[in-house]
Structure formats: structure tokens, C-alpha cells
N, C-alpha and C. Protein backbone atom coordinates (compact mmCIF):
# COMPACT_ATOMS: atom_id res chain seq x y z
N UNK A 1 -0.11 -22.98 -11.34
CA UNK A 1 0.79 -22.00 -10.74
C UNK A 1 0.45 -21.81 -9.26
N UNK A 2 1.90 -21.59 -8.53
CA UNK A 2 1.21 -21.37 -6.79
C UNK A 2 0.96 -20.21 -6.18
N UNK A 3 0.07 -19.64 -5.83
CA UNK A 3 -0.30 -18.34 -5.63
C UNK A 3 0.83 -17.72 -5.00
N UNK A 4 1.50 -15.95 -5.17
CA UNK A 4 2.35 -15.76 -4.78
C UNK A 4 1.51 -14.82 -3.73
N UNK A 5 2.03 -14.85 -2.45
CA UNK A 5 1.69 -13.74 -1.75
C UNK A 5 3.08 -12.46 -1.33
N UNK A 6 2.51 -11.41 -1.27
CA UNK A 6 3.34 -10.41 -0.75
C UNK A 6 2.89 -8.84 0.18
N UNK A 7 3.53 -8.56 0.96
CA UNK A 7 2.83 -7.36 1.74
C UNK A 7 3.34 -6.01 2.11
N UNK A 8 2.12 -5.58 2.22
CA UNK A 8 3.25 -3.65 1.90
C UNK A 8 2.67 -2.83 3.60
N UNK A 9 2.69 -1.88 3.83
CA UNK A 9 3.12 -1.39 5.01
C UNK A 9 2.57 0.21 5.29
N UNK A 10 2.29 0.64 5.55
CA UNK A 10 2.03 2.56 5.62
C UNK A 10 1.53 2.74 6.60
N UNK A 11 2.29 3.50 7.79
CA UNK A 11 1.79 3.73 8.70
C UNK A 11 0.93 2.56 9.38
N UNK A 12 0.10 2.75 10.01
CA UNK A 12 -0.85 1.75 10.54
C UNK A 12 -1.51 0.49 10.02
N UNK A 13 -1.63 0.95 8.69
CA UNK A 13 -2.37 -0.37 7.67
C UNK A 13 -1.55 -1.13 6.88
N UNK A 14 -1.90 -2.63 7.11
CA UNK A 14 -0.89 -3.44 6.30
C UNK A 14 -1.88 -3.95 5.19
N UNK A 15 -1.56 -4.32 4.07
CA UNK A 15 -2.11 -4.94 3.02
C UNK A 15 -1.77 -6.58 3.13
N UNK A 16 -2.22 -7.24 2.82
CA UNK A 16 -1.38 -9.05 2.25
C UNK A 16 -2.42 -8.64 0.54
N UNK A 17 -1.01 -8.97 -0.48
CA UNK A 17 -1.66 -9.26 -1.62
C UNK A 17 -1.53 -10.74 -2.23
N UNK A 18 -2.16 -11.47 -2.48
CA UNK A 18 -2.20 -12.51 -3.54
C UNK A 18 -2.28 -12.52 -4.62
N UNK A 19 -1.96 -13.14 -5.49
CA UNK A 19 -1.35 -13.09 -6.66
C UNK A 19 -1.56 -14.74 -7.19
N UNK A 20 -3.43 -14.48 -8.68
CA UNK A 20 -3.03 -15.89 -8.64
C UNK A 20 -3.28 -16.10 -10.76
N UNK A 21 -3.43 -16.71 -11.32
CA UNK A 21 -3.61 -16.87 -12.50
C UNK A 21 -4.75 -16.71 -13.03
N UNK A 22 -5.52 -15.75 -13.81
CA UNK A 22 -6.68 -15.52 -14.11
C UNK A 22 -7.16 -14.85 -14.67
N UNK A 23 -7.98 -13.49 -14.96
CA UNK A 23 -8.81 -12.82 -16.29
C UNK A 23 -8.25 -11.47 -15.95
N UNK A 24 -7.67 -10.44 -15.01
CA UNK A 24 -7.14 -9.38 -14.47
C UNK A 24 -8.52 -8.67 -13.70
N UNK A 25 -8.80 -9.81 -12.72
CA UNK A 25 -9.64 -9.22 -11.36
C UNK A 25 -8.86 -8.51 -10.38
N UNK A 26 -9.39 -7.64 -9.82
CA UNK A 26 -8.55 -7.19 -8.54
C UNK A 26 -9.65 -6.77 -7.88
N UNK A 27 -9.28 -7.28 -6.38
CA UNK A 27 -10.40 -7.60 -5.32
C UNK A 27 -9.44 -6.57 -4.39
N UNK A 28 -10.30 -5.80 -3.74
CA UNK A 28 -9.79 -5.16 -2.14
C UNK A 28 -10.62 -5.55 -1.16
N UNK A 29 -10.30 -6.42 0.12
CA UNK A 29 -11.33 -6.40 1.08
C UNK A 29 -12.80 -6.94 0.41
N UNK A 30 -12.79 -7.85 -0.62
CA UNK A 30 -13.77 -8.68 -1.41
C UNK A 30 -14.52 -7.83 -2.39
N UNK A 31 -14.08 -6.36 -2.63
CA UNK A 31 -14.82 -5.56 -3.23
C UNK A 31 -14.05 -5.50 -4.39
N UNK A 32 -14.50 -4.82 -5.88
CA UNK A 32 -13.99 -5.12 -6.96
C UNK A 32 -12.93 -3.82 -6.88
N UNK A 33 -11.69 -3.71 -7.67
CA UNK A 33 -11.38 -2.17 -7.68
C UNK A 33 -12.11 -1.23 -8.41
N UNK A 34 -13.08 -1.58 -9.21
CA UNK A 34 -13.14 -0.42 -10.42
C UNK A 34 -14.47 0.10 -9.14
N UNK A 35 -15.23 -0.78 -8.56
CA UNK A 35 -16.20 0.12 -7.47
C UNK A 35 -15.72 0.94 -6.06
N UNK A 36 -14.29 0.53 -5.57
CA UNK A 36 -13.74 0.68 -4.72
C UNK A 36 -13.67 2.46 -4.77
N UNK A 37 -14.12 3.06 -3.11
CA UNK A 37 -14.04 4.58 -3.30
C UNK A 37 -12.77 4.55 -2.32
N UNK A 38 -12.65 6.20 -1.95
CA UNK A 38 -13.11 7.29 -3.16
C UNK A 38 -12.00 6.66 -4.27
N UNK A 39 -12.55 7.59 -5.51
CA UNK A 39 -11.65 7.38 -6.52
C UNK A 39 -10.71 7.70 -6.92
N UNK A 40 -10.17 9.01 -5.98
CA UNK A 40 -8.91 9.37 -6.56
C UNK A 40 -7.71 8.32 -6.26
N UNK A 41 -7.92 7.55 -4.67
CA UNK A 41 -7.36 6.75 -4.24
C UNK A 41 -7.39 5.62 -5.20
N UNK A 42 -8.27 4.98 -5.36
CA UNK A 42 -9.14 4.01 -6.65
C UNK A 42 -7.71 4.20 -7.57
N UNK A 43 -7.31 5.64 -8.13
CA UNK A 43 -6.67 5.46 -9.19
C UNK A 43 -4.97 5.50 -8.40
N UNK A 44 -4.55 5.57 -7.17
CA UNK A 44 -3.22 5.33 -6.80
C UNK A 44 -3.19 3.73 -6.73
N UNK A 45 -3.93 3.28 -6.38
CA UNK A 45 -4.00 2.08 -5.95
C UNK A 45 -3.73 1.17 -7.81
N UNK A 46 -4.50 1.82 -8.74
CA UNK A 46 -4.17 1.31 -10.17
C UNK A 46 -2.94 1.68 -10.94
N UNK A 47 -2.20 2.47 -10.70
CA UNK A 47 -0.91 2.64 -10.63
C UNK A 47 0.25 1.43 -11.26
N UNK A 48 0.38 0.95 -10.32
CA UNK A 48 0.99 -0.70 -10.69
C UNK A 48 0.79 -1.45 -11.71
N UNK A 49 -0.72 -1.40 -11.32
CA UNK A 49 -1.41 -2.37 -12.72
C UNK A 49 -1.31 -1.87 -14.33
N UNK A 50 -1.24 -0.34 -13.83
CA UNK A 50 -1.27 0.27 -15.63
C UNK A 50 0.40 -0.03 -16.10
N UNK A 51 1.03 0.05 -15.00
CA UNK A 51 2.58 0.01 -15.37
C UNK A 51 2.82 -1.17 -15.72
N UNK A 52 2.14 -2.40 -15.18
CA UNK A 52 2.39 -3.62 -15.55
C UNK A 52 1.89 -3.77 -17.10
N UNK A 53 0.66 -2.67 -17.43
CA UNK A 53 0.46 -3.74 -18.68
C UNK A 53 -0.48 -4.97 -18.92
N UNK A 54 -0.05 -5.31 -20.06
CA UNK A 54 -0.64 -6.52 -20.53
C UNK A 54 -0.91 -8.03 -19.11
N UNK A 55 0.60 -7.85 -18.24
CA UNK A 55 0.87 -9.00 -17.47
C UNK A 55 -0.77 -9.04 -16.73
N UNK A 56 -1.22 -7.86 -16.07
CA UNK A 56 -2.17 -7.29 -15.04
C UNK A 56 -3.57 -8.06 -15.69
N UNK A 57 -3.47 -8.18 -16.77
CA UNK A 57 -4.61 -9.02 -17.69
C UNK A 57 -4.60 -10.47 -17.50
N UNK A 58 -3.63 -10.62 -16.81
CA UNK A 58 -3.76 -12.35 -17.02
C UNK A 58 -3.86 -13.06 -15.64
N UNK A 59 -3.69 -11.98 -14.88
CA UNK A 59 -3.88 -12.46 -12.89
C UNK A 59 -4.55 -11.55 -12.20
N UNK A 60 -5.48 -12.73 -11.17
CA UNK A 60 -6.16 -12.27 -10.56
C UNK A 60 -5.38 -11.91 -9.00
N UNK A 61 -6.09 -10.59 -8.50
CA UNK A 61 -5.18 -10.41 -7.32
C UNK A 61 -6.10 -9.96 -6.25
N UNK A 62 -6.03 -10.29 -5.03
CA UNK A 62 -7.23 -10.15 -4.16
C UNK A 62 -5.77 -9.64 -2.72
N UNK A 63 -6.56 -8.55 -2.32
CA UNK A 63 -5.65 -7.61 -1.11
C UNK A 63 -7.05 -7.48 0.18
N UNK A 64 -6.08 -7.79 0.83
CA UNK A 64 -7.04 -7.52 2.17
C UNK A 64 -6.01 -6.84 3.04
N UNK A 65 -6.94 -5.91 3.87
CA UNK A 65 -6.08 -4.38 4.80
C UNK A 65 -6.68 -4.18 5.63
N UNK A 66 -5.97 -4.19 6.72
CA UNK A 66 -6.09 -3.95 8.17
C UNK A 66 -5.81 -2.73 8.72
N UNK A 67 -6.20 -1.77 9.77
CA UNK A 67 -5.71 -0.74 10.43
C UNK A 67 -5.79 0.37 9.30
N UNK A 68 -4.98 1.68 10.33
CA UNK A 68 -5.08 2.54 9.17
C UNK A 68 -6.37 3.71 8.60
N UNK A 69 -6.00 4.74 8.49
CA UNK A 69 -6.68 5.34 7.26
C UNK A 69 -7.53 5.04 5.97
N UNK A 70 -8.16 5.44 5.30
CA UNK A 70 -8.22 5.65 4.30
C UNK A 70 -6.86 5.56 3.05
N UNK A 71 -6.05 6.54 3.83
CA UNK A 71 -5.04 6.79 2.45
C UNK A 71 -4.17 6.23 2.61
N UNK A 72 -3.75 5.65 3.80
CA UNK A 72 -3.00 4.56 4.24
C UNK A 72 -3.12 3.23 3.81
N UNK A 73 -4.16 2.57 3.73
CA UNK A 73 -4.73 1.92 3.30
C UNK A 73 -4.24 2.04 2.00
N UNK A 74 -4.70 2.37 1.17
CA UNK A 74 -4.71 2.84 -0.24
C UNK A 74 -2.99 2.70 -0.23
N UNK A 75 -2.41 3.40 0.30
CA UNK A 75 -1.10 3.21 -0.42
C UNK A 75 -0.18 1.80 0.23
N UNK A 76 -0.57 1.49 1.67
CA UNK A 76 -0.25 -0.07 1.47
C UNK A 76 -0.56 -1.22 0.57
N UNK A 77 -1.86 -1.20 0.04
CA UNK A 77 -2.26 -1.80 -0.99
C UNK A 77 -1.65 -1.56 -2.37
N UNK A 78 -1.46 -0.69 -2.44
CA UNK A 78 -0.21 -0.21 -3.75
C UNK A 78 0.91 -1.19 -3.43
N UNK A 79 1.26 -0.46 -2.21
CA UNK A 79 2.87 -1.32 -2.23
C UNK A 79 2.50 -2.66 -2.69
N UNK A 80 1.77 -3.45 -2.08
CA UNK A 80 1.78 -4.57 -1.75
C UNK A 80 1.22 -5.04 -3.04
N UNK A 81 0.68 -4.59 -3.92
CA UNK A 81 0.13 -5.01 -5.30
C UNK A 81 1.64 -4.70 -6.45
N UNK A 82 2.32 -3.71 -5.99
CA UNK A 82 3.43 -3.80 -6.80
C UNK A 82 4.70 -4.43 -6.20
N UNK A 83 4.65 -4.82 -5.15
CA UNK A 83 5.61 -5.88 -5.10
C UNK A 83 5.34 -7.15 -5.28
N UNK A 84 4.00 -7.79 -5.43
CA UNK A 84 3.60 -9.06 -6.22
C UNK A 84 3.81 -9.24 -7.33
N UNK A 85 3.27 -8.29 -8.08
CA UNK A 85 3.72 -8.06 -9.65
C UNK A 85 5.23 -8.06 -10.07
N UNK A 86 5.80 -7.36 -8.68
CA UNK A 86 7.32 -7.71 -9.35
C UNK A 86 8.02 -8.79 -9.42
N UNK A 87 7.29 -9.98 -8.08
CA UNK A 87 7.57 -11.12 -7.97
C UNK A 87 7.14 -11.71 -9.08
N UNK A 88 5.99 -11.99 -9.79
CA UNK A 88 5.69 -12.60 -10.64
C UNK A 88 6.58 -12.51 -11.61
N UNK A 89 7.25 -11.23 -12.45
CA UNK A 89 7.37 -11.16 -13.50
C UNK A 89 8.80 -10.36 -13.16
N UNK A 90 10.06 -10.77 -12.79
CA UNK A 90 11.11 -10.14 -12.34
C UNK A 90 11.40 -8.90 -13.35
N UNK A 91 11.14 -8.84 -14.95
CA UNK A 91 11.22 -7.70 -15.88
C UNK A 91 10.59 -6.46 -15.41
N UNK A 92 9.35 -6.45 -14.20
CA UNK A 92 8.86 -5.14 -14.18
C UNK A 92 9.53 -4.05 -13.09
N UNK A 93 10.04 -4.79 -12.01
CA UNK A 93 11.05 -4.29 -11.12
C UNK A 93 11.61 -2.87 -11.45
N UNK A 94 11.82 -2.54 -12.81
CA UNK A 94 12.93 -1.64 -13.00
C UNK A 94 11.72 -0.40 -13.67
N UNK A 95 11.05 -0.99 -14.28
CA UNK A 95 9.90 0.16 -14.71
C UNK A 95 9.45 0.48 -13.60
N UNK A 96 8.86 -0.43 -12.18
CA UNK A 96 8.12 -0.06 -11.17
C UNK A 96 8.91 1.37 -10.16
N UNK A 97 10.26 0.74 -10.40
CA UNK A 97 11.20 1.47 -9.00
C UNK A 97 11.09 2.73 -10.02
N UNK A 98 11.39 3.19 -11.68
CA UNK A 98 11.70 4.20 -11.94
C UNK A 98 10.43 5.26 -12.15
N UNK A 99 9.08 5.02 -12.03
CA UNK A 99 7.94 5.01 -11.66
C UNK A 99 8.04 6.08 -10.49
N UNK A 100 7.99 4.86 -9.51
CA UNK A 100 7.48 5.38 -8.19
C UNK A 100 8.28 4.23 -7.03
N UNK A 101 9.36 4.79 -6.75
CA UNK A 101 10.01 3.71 -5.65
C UNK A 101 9.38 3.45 -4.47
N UNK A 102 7.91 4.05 -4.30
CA UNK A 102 7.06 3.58 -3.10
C UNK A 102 6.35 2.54 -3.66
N UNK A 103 6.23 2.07 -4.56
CA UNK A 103 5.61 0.93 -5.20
C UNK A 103 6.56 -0.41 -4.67
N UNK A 104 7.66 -0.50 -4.74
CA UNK A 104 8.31 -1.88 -4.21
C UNK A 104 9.03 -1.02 -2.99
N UNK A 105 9.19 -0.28 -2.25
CA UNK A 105 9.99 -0.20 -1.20
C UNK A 105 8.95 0.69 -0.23
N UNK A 106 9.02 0.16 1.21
CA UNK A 106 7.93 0.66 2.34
C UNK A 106 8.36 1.77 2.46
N UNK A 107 7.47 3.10 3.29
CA UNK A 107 8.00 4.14 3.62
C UNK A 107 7.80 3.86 5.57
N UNK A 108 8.94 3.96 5.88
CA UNK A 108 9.38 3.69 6.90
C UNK A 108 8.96 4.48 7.98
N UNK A 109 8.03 5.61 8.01
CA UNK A 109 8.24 6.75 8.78
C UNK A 109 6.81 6.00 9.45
N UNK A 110 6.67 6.49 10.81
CA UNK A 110 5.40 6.32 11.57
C UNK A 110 5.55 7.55 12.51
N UNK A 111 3.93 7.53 13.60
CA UNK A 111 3.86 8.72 13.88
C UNK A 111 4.80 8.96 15.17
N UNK A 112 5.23 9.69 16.02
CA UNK A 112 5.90 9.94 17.29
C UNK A 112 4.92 9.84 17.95
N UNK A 113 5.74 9.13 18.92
CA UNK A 113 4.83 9.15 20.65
C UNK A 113 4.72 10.15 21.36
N UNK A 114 3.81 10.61 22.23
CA UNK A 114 3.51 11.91 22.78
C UNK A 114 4.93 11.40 23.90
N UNK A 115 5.28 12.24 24.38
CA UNK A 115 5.75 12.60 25.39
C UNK A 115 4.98 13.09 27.12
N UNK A 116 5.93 12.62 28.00
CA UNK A 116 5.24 12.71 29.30
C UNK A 116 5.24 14.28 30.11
N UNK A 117 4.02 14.32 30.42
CA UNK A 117 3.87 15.79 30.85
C UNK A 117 3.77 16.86 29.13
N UNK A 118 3.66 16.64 28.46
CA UNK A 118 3.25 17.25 27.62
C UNK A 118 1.88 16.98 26.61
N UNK A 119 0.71 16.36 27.47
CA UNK A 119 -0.53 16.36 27.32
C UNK A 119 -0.69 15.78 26.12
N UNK A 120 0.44 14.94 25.89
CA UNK A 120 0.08 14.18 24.40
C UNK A 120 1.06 13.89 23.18
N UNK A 121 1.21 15.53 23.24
CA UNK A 121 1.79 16.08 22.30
C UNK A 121 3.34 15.61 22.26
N UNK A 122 3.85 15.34 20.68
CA UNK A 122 5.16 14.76 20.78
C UNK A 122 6.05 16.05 20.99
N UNK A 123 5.86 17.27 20.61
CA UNK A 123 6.79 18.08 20.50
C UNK A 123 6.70 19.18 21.41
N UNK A 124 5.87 19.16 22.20
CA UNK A 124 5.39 20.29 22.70
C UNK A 124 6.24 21.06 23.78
N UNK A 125 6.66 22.01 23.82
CA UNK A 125 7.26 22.40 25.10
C UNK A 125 6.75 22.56 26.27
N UNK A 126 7.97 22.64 27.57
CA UNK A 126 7.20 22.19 28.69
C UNK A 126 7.24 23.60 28.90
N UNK A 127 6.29 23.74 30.36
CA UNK A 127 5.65 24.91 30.49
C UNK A 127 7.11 25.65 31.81
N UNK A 128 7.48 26.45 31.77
CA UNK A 128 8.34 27.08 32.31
C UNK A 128 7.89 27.76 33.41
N UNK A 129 8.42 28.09 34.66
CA UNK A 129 8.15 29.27 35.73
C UNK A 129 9.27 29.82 36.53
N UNK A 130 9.05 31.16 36.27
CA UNK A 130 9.68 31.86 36.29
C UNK A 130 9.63 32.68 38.05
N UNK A 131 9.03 31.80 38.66
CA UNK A 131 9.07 32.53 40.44
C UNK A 131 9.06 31.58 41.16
């Protein structure tokens, strides 16, 4: 089988997941998931895999992530682990989206740019004078 790759998105951090035939390893950044911290993240990131099931038992999937947060991280790697899975196995698509539609679809939003003369800040109002 030819390894499928696919990639998910959040804010700053991108994931690439691979997707290949094997015992149901999952590697982040060469680390295993079940050691991967913290754990609450640990368990967004397993999400996919419990929804998949049995399939999640039979392929190995190794994600590497760039940029980003912590939780960013974590949930690009989601995406990007449940849109492999959906490639593999076109039946899970419809469990995944009714799930959690951030699992196959990016969330598009990033942060605002500061604005000029306002010390950074995207929203900030400008300073007024009154004489």
C-alpha cells in the first residue's frame, strides 16, 4: 500500500500526517501518543482514532508539527490525523464530520495584525485631543 499523506492547519501550526499499513502506532514529532503531554490534549488529539475504530488498529501514522502553540498544535494534528483516516477509508467521513466538523475541515480564523500608531494592538483606539 502507498503511504497516504494529508495536512491540517490551526492558527500558526501545521501538522503533515502519514498514513501507512501497520499494528495502530501513532507517532507525534517521533514520540509515541500514549506518552505525548499534557494529556488532556493527548486525549483531543485521540479523538479520530476512537471514532475510527477497529480501522486505527491496522495503520501506523506518524505527524510531525511545526509553529504554533501547544493547543494549536494539538488540534492541527487532529485535523490532519482525521483527514487521513478519511482518505483511507472513504466510510468514516460521515461519522467524523457528525462528530466534530473540525476533524476534516480547517478553522480558518488567524490572529489580526496590530495596527499603526496603536502600539500593537489590533483594536485599540486612537488617542484623541481635545485642544
Amino acid at each position: 500500500m502507498k503511504p497516504i499523506v494529508a495536512a491540517g492547519k490551526r492558527k500558526t501550526a501545521i501538522a503533515k500526517a502519514t498514513l501507512k499499513e501497520g499494528k495502530g502506532k501513532v507517532r507525534i514529532n517521533k514520540v509515541l501518543l500514549d506518552s505525548y503531554e499534557p494529556t488532556m490534549l493527548q486525549l483531543k488529539i485521540k479523538e479520530p482514532l476512537m471514532i475510527a475504530g477497529p480501522i486505527a488498529n491496522k495503520v501506523d501514522i506518524d505527524v510531525t508539527i511545526n509553529g504554533g502553540g501547544v493547543s494549536g498544535q494539538a488540534d492541527a494534528a487532529r485535523l490532519a490525523i482525521g483527514r487521513v483516516l478519511a482518505e483511507y477509508d472513504k466510510k468514516l467521513e460521515d461519522p467524523l464530520e457528525d462528530y466534530d466538523r473540525q476533524l476534516l475541515v480547517a478553522d480558518v480564523r488567524r490572529k489580526e495584525p496590530g495596527k499603526p500608531n496603536s502600539h500593537g494592538n489590533a483594536r485599540a483606539k486612537r488617542q484623541k485631543s481635545y485642544r
